[in-house]
Protein backbone atom coordinates (compact mmCIF):
# COMPACT_ATOMS: atom_id res chain seq x y z
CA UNK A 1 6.58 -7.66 7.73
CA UNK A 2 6.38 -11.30 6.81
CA UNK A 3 5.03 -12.35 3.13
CA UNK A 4 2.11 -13.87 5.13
CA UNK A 5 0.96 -11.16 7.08
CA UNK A 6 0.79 -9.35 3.77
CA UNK A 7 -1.14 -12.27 2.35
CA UNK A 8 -3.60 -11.73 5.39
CA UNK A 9 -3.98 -7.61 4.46
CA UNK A 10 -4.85 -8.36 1.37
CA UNK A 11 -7.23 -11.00 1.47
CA UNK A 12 -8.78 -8.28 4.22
CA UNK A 13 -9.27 -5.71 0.92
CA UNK A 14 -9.50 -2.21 1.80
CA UNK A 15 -11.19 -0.44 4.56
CA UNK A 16 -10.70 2.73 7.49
CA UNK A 17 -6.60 1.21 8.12
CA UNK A 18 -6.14 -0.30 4.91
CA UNK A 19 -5.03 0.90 1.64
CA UNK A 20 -3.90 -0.73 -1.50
CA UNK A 21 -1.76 2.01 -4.01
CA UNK A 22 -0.57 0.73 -7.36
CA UNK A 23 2.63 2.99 -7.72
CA UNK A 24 3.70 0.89 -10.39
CA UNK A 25 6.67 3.18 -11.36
CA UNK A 26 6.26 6.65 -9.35
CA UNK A 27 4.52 7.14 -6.02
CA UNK A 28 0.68 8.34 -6.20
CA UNK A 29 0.15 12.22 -5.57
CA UNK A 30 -2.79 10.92 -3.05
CA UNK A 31 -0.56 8.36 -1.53
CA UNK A 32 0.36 11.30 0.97
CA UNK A 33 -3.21 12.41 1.51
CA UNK A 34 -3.84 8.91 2.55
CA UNK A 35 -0.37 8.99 5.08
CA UNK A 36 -1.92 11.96 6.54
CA UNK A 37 -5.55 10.59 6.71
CA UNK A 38 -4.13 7.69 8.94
CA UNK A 39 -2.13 9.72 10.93
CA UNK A 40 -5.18 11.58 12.29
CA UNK A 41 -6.55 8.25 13.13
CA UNK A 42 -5.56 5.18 14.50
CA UNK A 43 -2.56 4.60 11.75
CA UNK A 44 -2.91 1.72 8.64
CA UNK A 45 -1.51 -0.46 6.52
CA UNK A 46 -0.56 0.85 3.07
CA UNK A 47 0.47 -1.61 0.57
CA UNK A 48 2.38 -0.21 -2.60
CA UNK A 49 2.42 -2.67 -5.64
CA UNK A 50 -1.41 -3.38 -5.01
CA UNK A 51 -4.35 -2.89 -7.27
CA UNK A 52 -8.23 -2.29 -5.60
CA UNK A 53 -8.73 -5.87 -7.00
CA UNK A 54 -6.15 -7.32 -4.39
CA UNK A 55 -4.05 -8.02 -7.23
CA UNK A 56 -0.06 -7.77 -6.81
CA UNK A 57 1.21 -6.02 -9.36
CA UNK A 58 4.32 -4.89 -8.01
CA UNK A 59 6.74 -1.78 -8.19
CA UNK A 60 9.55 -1.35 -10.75
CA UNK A 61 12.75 -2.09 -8.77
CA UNK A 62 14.63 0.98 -10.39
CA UNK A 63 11.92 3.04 -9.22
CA UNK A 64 13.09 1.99 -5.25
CA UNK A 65 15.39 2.69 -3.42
CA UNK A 66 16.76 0.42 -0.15
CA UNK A 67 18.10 1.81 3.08
């Protein structure tokens, strides 16, 4: 996903396929509840590092791990 299509998300906000999670330094315990909720749908975007202000806050890079 390309830095502006994420730029384009967020200025969307949130909505029905959209959902910003903080997850600062651990993953959210609803952040699965949400997977699910779009996977009886249509699917979504979840962005992790978000805040409900549309403010990137980021994720702790020890906290990640890259495939």
């Amino acid at each position: 996903m390309t830095i502006k299509k994420i730029k384009h998300i967020i200025s969307k906000g949130e909505g029905i396929s959209i959902e910003f999670k903080k997850a600062g330094k651990q993953l959210l315990e609803n952040l699965f509840e949400t997977v699910c909720a779009f996977l009886n749908r249509k699917g979504g975007e979840i962005l992790l590092g978000v805040d409900d202000n549309k403010n990137i806050i980021g994720i702790d890079d020890n906290k990640t791990e890259i495939f």
